[in-house]
Protein backbone atom coordinates (compact mmCIF):
# COMPACT_ATOMS: atom_id res chain seq x y z
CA UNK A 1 118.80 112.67 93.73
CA UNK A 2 117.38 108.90 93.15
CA UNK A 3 117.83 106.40 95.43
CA UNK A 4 120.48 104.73 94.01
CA UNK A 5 122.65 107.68 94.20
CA UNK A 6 121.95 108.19 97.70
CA UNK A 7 123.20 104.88 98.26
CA UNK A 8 125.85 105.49 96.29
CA UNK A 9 126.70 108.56 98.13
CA UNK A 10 126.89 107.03 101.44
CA UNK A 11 128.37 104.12 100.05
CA UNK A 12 131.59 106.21 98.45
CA UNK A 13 131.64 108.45 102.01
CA UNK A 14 131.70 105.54 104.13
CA UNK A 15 134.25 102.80 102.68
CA UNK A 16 134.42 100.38 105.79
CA UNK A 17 130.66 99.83 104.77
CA UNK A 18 129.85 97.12 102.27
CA UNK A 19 127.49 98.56 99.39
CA UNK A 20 124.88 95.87 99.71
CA UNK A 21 124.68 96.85 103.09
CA UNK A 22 124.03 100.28 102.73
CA UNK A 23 121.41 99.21 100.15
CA UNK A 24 119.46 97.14 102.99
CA UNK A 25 119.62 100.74 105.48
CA UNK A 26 118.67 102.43 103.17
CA UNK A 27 115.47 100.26 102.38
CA UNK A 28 115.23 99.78 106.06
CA UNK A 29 114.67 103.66 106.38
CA UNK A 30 112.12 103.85 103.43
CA UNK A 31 110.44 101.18 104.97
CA UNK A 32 109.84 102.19 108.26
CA UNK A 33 108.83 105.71 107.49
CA UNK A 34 105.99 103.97 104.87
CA UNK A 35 105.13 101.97 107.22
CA UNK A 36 104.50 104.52 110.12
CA UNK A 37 102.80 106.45 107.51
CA UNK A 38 100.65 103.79 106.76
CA UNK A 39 99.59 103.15 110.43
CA UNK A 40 98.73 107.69 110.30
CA UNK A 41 102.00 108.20 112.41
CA UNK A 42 104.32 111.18 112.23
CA UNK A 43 107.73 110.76 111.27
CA UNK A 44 109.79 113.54 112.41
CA UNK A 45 113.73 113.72 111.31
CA UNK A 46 115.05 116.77 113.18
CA UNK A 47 116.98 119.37 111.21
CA UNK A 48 115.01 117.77 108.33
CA UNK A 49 111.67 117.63 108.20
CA UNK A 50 108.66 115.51 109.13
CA UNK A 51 106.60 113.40 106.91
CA UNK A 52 102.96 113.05 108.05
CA UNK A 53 99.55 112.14 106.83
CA UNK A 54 96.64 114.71 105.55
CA UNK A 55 93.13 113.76 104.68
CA UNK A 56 91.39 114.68 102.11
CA UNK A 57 87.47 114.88 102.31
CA UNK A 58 85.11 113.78 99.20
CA UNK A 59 84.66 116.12 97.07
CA UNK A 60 82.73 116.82 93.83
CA UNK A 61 85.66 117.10 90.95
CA UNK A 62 85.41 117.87 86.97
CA UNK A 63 86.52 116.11 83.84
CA UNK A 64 88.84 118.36 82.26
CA UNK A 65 88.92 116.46 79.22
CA UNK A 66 84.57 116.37 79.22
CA UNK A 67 83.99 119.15 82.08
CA UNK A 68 81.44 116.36 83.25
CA UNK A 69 81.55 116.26 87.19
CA UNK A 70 82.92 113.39 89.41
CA UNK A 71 82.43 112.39 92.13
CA UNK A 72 86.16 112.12 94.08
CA UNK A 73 86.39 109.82 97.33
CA UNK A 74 87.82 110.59 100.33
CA UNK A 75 91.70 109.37 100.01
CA UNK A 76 94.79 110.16 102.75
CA UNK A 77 97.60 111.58 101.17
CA UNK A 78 101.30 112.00 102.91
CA UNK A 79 102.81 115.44 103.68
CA UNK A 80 106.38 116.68 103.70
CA UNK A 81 106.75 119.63 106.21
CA UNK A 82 110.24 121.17 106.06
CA UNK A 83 112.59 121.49 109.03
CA UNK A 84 113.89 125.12 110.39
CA UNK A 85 117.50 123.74 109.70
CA UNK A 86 116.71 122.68 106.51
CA UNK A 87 114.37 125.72 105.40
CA UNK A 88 117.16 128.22 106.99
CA UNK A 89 119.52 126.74 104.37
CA UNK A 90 117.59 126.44 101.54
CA UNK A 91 117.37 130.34 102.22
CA UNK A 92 121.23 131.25 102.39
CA UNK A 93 120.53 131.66 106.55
């Protein structure tokens, strides 16, 4: 799913809302999780998952194309930890 058909989707299941308004929660959502991200927060949706940040140290890396070695900084990346709820249904539980 994209985001456009997620606001679709909320847009067809929730008629009283106008669709350019459910495209502004929607970015409001993205938003705020990036943000909190950004700042090394954890963003925890229950049921769901939470989205945090890992670091990743320097490290030594190869050229695949050359096999020469690189050098690779050290960068943050985010990470997506599933929920019980959501992991229990992804497994027929």
């Amino acid at each position: 799913m994209i985001r456009s058909e997620l606001i679709q989707k909320i847009a067809d299941e929730n008629p009283h809302l106008i669709h350019r308004d459910v495209e502004k929660i929607v970015s409001a959502i993205f938003n705020e999780i990036t943000e909190a991200l950004a700042r090394g927060d954890r963003v925890e949706l229950r049921g769901f998952g939470a989205f945090s940040v890992k670091k990743r140290d320097a490290r030594i890396g190869r050229n695949p194309r050359t096999g020469e070695s690189v050098e690779v900084e050290e960068k943050h990346v985010p990470f997506f930890k599933t929920g019980k709820l959501l992991r229990d249904r992804l497994n027929g539980n």
